[in-house]
N, C-alpha and C. Protein backbone atom coordinates (compact mmCIF):
# COMPACT_ATOMS: atom_id res chain seq x y z
N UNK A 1 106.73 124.92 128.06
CA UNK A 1 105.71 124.29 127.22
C UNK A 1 106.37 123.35 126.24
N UNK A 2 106.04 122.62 125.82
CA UNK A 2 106.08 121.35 125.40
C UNK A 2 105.06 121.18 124.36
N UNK A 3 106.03 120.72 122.66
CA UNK A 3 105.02 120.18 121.77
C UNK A 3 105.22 118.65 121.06
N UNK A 4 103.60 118.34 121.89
CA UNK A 4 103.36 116.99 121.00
C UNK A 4 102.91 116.94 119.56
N UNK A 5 103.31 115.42 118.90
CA UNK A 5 102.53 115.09 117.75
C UNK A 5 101.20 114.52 117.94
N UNK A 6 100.56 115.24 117.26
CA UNK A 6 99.59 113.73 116.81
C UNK A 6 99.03 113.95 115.35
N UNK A 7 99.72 112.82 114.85
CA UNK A 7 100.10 112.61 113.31
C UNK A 7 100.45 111.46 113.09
N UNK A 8 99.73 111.14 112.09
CA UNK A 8 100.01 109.45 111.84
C UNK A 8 100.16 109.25 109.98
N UNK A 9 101.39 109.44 109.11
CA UNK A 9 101.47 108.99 107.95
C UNK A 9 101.45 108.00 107.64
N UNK A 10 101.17 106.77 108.21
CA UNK A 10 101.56 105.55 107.63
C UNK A 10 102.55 104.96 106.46
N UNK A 11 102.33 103.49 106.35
CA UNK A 11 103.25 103.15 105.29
C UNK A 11 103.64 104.13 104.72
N UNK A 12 105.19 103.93 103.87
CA UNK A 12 105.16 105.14 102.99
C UNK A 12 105.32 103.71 101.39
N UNK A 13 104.18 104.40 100.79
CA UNK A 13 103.81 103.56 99.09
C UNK A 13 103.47 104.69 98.34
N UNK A 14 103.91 105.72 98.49
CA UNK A 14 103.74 107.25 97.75
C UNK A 14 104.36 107.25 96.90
N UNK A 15 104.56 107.27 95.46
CA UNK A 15 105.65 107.34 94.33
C UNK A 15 105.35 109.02 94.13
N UNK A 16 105.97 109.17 92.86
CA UNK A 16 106.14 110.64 92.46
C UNK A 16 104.68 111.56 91.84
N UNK A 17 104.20 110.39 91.73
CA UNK A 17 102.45 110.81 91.10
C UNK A 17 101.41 111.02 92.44
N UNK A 18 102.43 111.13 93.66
CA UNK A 18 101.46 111.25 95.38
C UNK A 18 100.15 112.35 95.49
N UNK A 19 100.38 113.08 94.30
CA UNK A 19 99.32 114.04 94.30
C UNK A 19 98.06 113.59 93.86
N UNK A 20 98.11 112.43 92.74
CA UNK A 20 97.02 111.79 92.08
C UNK A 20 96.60 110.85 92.92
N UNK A 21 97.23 110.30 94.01
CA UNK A 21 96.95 108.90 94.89
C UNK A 21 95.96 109.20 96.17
N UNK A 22 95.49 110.10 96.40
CA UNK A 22 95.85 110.50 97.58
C UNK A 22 94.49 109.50 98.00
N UNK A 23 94.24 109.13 99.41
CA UNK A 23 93.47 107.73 99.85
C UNK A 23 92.29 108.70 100.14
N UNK A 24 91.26 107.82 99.32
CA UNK A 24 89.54 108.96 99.60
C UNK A 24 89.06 109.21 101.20
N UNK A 25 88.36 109.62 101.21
CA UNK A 25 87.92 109.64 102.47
C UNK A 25 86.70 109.03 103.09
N UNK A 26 86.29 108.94 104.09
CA UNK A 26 84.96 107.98 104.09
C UNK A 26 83.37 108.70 103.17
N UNK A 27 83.66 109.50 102.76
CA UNK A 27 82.53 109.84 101.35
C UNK A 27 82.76 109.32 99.71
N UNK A 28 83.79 109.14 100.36
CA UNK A 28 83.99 108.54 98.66
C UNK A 28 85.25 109.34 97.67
N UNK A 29 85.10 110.17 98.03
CA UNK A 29 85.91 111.54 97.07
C UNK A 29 87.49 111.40 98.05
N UNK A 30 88.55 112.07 97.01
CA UNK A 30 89.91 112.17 97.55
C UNK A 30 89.68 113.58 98.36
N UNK A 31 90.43 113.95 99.15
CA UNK A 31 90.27 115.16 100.33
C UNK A 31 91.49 115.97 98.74
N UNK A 32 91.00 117.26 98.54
CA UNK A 32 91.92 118.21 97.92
C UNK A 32 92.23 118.79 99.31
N UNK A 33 93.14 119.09 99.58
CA UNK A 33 93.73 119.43 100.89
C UNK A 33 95.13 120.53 100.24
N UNK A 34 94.77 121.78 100.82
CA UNK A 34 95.76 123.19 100.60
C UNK A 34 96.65 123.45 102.00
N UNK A 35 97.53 123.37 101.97
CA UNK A 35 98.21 124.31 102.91
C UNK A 35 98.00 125.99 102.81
N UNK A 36 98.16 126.28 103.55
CA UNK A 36 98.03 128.04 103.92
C UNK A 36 98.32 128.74 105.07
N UNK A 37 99.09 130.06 105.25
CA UNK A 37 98.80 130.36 106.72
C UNK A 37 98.47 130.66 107.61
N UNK A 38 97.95 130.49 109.04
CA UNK A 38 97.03 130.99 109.53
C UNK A 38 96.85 132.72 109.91
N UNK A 39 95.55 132.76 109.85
CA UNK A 39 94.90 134.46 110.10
C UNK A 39 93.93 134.41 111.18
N UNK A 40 94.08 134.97 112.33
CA UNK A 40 93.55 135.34 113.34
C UNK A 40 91.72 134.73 113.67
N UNK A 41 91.33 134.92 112.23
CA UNK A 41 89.60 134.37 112.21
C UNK A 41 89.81 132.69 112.42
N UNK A 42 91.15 132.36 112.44
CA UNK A 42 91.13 130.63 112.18
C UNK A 42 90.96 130.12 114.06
N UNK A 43 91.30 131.09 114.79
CA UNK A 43 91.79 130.60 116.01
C UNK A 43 90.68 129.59 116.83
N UNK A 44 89.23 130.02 116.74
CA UNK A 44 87.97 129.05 116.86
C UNK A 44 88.38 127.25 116.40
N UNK A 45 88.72 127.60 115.06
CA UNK A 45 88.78 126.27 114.27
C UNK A 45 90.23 125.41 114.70
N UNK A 46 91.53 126.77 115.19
CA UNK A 46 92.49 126.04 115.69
C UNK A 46 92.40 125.19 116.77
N UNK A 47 91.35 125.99 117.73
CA UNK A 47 91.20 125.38 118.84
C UNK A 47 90.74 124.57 119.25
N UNK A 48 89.53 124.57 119.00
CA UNK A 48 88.95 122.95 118.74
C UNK A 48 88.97 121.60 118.26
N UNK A 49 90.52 121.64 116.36
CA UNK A 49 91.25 120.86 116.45
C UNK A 49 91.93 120.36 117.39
N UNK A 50 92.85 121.59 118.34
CA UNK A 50 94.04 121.34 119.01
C UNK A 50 93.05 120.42 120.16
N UNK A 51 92.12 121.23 121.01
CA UNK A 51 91.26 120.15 121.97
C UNK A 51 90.80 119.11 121.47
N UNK A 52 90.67 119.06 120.60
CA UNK A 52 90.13 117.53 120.43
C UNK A 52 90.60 116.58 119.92
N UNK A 53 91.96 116.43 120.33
CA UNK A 53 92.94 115.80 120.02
C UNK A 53 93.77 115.73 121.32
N UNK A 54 93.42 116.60 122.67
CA UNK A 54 94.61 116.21 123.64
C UNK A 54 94.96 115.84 124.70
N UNK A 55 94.23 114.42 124.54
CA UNK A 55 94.31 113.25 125.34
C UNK A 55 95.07 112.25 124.65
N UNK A 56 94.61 112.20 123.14
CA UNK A 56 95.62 111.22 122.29
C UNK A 56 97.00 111.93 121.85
N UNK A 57 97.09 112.81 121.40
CA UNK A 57 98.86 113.67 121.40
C UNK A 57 99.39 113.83 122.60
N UNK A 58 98.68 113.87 123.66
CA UNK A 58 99.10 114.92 124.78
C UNK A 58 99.84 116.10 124.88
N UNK A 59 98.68 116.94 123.90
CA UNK A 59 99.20 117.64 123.77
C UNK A 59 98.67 119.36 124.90
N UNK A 60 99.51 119.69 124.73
CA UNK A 60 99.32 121.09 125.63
C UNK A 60 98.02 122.08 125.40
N UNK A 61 97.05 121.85 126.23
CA UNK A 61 95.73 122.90 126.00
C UNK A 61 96.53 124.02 125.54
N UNK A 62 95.67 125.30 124.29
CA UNK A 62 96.20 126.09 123.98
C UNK A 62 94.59 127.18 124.51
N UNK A 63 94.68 128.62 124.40
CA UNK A 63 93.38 129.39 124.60
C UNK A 63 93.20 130.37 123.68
N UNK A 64 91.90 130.60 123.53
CA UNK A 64 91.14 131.29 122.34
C UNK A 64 92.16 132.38 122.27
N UNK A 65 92.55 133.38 122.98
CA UNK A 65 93.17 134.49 123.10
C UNK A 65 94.25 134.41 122.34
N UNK A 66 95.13 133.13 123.16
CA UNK A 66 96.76 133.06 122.63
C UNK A 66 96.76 132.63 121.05
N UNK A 67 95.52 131.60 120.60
CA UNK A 67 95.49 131.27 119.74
C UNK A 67 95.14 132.70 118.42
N UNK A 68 94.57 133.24 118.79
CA UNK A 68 93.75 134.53 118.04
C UNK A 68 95.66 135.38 117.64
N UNK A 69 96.23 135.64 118.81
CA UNK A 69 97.00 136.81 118.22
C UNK A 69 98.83 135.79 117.42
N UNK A 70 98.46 134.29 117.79
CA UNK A 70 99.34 133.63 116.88
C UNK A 70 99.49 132.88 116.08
N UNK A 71 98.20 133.24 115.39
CA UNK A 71 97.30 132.50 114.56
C UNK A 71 98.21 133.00 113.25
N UNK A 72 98.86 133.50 112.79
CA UNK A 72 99.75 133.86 111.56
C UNK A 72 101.17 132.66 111.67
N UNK A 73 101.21 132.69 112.87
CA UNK A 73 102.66 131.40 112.84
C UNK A 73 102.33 130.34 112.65
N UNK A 74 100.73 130.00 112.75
CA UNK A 74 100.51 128.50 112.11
C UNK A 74 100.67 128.47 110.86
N UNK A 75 100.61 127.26 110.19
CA UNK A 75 100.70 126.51 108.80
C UNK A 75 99.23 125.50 109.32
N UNK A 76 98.12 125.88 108.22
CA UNK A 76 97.18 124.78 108.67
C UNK A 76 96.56 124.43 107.16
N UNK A 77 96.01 123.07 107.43
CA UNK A 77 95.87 122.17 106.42
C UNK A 77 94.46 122.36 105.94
N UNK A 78 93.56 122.42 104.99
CA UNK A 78 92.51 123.08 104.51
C UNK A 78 92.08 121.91 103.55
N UNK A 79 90.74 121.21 104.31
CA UNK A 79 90.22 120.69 103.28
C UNK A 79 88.72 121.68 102.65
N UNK A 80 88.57 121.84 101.81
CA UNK A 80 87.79 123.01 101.40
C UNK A 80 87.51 124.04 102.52
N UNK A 81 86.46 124.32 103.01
CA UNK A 81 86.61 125.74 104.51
C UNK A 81 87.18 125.17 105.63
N UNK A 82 87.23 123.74 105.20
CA UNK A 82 87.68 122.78 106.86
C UNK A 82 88.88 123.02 107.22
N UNK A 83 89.15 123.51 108.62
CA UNK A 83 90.72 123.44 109.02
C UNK A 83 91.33 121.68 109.49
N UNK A 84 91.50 120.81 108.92
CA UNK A 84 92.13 119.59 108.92
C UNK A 84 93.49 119.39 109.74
N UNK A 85 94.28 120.27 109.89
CA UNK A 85 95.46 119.87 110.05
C UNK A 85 95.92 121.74 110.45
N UNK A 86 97.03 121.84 111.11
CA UNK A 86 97.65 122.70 112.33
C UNK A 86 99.52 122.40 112.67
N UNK A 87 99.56 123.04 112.35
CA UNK A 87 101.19 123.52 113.32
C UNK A 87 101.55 124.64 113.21
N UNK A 88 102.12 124.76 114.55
CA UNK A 88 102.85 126.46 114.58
C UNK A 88 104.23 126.81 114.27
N UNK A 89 105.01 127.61 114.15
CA UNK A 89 106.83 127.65 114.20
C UNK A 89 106.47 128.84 115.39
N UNK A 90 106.99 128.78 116.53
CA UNK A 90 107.38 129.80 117.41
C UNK A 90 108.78 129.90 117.64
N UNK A 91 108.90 131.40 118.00
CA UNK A 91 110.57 131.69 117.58
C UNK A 91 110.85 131.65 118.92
N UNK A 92 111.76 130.73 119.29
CA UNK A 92 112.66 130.82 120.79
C UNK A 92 113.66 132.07 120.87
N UNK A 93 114.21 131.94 120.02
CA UNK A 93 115.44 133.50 119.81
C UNK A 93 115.46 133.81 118.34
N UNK A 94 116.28 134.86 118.56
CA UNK A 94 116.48 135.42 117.08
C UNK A 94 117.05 134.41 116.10
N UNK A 95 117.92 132.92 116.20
CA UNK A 95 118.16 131.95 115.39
C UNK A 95 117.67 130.43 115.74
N UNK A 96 116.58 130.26 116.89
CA UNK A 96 116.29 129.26 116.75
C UNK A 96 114.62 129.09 116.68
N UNK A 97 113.52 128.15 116.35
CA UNK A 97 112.30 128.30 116.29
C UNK A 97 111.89 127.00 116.39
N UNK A 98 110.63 126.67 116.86
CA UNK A 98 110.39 125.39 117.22
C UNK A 98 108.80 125.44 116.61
N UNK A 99 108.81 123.81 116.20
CA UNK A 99 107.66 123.45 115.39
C UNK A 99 106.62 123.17 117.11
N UNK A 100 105.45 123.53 117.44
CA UNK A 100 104.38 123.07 118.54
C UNK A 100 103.17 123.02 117.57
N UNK A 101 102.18 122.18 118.30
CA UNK A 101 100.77 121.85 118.31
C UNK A 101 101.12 121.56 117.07
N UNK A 102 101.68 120.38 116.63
CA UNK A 102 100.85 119.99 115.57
C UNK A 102 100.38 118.68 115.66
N UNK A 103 99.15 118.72 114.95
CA UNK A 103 97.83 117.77 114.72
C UNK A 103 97.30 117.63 113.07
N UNK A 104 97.00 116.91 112.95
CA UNK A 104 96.00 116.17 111.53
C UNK A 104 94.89 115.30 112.11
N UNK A 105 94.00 115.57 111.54
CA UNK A 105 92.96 114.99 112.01
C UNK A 105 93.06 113.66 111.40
N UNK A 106 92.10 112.37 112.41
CA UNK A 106 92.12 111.16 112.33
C UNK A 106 91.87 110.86 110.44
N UNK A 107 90.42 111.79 109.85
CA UNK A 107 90.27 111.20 108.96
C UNK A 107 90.68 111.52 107.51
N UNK A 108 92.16 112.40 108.08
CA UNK A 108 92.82 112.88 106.52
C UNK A 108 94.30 112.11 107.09
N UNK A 109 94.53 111.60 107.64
CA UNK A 109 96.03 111.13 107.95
C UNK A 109 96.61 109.66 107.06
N UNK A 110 98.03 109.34 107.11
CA UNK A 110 97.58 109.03 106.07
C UNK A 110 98.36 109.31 104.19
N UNK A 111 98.13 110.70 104.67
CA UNK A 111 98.52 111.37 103.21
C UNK A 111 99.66 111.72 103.29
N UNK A 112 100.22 112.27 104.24
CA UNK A 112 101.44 113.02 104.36
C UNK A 112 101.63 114.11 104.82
N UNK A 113 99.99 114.98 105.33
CA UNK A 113 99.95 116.15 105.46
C UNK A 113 101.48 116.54 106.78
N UNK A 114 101.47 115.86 107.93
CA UNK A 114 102.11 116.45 108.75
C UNK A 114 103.78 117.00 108.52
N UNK A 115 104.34 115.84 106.94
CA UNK A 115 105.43 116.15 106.43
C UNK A 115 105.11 117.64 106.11
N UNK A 116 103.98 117.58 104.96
CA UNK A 116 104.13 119.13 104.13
C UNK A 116 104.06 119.92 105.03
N UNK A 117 103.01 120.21 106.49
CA UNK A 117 102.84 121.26 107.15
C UNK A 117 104.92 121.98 107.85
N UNK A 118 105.38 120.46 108.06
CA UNK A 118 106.51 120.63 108.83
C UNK A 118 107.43 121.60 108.05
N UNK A 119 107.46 120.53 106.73
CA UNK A 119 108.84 121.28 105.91
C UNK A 119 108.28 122.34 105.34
N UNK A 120 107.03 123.23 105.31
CA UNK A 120 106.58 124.42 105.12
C UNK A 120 107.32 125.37 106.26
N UNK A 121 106.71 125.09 106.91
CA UNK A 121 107.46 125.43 108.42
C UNK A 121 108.67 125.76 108.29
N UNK A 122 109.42 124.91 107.62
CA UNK A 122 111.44 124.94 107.52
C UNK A 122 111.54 125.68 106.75
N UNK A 123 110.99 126.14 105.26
CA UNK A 123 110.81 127.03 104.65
C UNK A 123 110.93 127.86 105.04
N UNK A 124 109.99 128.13 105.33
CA UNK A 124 109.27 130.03 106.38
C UNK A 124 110.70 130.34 107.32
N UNK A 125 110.83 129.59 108.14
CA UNK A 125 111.44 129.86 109.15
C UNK A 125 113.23 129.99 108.31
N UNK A 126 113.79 129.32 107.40
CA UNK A 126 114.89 129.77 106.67
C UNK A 126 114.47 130.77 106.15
N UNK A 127 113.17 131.23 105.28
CA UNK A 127 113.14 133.15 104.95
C UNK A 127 113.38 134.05 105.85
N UNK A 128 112.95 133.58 106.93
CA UNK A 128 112.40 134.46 108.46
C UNK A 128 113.63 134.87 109.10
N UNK A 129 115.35 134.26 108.59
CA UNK A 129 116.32 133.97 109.11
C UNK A 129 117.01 133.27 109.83
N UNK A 130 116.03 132.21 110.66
CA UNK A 130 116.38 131.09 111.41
C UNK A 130 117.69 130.34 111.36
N UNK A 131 118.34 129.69 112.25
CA UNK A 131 119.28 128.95 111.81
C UNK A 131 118.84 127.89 112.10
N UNK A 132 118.12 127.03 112.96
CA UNK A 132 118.07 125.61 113.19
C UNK A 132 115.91 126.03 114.07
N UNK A 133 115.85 124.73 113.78
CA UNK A 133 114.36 124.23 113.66
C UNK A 133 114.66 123.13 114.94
N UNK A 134 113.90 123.78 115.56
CA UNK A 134 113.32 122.29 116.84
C UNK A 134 112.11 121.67 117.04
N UNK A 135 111.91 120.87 117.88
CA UNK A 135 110.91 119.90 118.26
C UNK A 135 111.26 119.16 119.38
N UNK A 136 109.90 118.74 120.39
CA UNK A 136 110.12 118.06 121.06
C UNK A 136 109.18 117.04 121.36
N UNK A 137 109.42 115.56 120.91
CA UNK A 137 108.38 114.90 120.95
C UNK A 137 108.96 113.55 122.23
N UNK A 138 107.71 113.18 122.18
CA UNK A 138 107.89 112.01 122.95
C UNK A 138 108.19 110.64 122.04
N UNK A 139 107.96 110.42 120.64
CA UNK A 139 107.93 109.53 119.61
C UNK A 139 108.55 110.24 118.69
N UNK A 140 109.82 110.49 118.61
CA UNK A 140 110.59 111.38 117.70
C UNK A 140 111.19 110.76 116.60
N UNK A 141 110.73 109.82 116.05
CA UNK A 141 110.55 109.11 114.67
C UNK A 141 109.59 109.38 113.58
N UNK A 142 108.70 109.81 114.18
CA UNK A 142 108.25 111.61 112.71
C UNK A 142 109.08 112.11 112.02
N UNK A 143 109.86 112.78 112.99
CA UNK A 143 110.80 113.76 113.24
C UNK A 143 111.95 113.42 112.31
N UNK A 144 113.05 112.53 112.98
CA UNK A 144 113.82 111.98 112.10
C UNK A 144 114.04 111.08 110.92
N UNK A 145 112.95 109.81 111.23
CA UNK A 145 113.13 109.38 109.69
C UNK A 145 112.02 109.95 108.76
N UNK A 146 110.96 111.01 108.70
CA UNK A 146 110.65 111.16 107.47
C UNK A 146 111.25 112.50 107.21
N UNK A 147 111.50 112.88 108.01
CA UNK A 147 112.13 114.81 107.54
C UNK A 147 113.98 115.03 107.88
N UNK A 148 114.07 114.04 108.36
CA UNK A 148 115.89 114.46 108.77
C UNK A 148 115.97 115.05 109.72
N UNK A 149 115.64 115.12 111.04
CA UNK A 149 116.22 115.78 112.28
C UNK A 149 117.08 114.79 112.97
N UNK A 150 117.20 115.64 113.68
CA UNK A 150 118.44 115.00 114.61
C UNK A 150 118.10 114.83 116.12
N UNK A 151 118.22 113.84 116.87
CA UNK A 151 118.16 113.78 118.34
C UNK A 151 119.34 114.34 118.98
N UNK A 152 118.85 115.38 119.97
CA UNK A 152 119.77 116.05 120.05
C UNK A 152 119.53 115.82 122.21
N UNK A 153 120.68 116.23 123.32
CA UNK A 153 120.26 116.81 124.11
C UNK A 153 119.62 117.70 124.56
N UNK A 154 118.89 117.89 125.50
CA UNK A 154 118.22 118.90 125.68
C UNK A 154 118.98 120.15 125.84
N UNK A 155 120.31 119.71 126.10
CA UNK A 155 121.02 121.08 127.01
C UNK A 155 121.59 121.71 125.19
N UNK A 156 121.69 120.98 124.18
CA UNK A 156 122.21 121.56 122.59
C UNK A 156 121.02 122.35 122.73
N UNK A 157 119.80 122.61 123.12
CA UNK A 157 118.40 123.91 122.94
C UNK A 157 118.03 124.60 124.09
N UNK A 158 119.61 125.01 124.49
CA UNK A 158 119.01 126.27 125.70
C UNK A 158 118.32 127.20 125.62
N UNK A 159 118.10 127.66 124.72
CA UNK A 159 116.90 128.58 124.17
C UNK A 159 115.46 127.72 124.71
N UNK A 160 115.34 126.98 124.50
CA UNK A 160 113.79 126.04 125.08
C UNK A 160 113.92 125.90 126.76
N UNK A 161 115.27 125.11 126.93
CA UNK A 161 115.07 125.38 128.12
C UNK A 161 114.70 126.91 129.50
N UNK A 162 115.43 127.86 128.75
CA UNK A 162 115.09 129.09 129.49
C UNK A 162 113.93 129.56 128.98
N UNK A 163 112.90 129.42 127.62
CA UNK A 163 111.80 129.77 127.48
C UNK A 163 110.64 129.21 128.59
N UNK A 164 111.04 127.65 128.30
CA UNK A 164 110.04 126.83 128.69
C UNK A 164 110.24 125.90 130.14
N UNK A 165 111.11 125.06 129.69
CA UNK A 165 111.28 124.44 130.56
C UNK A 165 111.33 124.53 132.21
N UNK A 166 112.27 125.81 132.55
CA UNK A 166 112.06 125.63 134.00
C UNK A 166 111.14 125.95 134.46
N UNK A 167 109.87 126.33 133.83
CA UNK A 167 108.37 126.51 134.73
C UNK A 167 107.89 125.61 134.30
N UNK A 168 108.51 124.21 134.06
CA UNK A 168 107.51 123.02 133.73
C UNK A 168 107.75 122.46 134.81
N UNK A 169 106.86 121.87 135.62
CA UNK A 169 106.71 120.64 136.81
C UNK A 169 107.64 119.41 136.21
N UNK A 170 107.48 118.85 135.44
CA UNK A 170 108.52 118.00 134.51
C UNK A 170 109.86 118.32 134.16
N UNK A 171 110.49 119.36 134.49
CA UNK A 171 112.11 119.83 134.51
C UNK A 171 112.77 118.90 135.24
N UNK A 172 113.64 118.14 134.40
CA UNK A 172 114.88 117.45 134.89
C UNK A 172 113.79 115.90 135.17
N UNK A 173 112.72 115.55 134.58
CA UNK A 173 112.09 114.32 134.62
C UNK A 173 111.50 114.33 133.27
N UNK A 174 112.23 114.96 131.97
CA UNK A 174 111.17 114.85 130.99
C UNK A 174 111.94 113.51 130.42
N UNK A 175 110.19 113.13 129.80
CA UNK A 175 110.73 112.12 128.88
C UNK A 175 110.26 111.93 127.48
N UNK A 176 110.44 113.39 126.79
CA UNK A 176 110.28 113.79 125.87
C UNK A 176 111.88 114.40 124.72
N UNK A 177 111.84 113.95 123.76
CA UNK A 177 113.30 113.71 123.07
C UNK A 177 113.22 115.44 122.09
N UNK A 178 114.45 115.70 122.60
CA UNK A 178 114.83 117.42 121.29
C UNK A 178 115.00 116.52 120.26
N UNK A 179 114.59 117.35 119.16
CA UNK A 179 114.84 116.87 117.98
C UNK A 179 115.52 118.21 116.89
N UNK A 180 116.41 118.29 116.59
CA UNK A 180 117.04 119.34 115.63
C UNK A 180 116.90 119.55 113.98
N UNK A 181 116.49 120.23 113.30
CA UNK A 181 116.79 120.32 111.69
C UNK A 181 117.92 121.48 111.36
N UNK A 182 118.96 121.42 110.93
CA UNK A 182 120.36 122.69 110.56
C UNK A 182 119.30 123.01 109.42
N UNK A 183 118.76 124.24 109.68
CA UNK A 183 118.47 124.71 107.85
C UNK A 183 119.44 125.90 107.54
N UNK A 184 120.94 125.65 108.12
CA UNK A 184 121.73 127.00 107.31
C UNK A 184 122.07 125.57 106.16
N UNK A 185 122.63 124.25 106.69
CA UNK A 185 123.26 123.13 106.19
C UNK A 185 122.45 122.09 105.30
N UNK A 186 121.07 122.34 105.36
CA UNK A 186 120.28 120.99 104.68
C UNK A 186 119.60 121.78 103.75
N UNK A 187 119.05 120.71 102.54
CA UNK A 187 118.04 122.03 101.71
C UNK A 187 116.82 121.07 102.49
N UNK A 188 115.95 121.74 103.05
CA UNK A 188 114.51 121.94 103.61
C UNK A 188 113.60 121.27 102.24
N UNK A 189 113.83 121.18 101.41
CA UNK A 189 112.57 121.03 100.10
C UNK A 189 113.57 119.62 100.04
N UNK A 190 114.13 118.88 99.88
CA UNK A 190 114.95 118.04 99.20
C UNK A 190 115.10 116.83 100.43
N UNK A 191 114.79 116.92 101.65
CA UNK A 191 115.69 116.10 102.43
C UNK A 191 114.04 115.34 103.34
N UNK A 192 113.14 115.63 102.41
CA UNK A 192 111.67 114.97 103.36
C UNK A 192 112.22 114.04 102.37
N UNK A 193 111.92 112.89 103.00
CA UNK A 193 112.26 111.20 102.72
C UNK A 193 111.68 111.03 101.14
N UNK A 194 112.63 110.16 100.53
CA UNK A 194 112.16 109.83 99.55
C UNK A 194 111.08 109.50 98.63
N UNK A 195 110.09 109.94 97.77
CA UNK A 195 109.17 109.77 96.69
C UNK A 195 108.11 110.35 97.83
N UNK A 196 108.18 111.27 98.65
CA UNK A 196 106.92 112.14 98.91
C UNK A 196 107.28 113.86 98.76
N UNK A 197 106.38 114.11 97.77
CA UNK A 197 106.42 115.06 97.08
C UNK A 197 105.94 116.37 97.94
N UNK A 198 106.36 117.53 98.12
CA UNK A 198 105.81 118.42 98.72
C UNK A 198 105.55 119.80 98.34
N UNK A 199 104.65 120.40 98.18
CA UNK A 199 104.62 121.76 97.04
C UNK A 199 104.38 123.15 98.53
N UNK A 200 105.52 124.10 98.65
CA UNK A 200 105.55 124.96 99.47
C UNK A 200 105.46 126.17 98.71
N UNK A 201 105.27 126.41 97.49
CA UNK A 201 105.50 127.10 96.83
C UNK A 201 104.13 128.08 97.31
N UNK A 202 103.23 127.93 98.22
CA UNK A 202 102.13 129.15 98.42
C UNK A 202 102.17 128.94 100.09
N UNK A 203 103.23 129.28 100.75
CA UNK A 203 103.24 128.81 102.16
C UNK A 203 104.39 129.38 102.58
N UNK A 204 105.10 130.86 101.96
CA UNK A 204 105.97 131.33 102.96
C UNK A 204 105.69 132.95 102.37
């Protein structure tokens, strides 16, 4: 299995006041938007984000079931009861874990959410004991210039490959890029790109 983005931050014109800026939405009002993590009642709301989004991410159908009992490994984005925004950390082995399904919806993107959901993610997963954070995108410039990963070979994440990969029809034809974060070596809070601010402090 295989995880796409679909996430779109645009320009970055965010200074240090990014919390006061944030771009309204088509009602008029700024989106207050919480991170939090997911609980099992979310899996309805996960799912129907994740589908309705995966033709443009291409991203991997997920099901009510799988979603229901791993609904705690997401990080999802909350505009008042609304679930807005989604990603999971699933653990490949005992030191490596990979960011899948994440999505922001068309009309909160934009803000930055997919940074905060990520480096929440890097958080958690350095408490959790992790040593390194993966991804695999097809547009892996998310990835590296706003958060610091690394393009890596596929064969540096044998852990993915023996999870996933060899029951993919696409083995040895992907054309989808590993992407790496070291969180024994980087600080996770410090290394999302310059003047965008991120508060994890209720998200591990």
């Amino acid at each position: 299995m295989a995880m796409r983005v679909v996430v779109d931050n645009g320009p970055r014109d965010f200074g240090r006041d990014w919390p006061a800026r944030k771009r309204k939405t088509g009602n008029g009002r700024a989106p207050v938007i919480s991170l939090r993590r997911g609980v099992a009642a979310d899996a309805p709301a996960l799912l129907a984000l994740i589908a309705s989004h995966l033709d443009e991410g291409k991203l991997l159908p997920r099901t009510l079931d799988e979603l229901t009992v791993h609904a705690p490994r997401f990080m999802v984005a909350v505009d008042g009861d609304r679930i807005v925004g989604c990603a999971e950390l699933a653990p490949l082995s005992a030191s490596v874990a990979e960011v899948r399904s994440l999505v922001v919806s068309q009309n909160v993107r934009r803000l930055g959410l997919g940074e905060r959901m990520v480096t929440a993610l890097a958080v958690r997963a350095r408490v959790e004991g992790f040593a390194r954070l993966c991804a695999f995108a097809h547009n892996p410039a998310f990835f590296v210039r706003r958060l610091g990963f690394s393009i890596v070979p596929h064969t540096w994440v044998p852990e993915k490959i023996a999870h996933d990969c060899y029951s993919c029809p696409l083995f040895r034809n992907c054309s989808q890029h590993a992407v790496v974060f070291d969180l024994e070596q980087t600080d996770v809070q410090t290394n999302v790109r310059a003047g965008v601010q991120t508060d994890v402090r209720t998200t591990v």
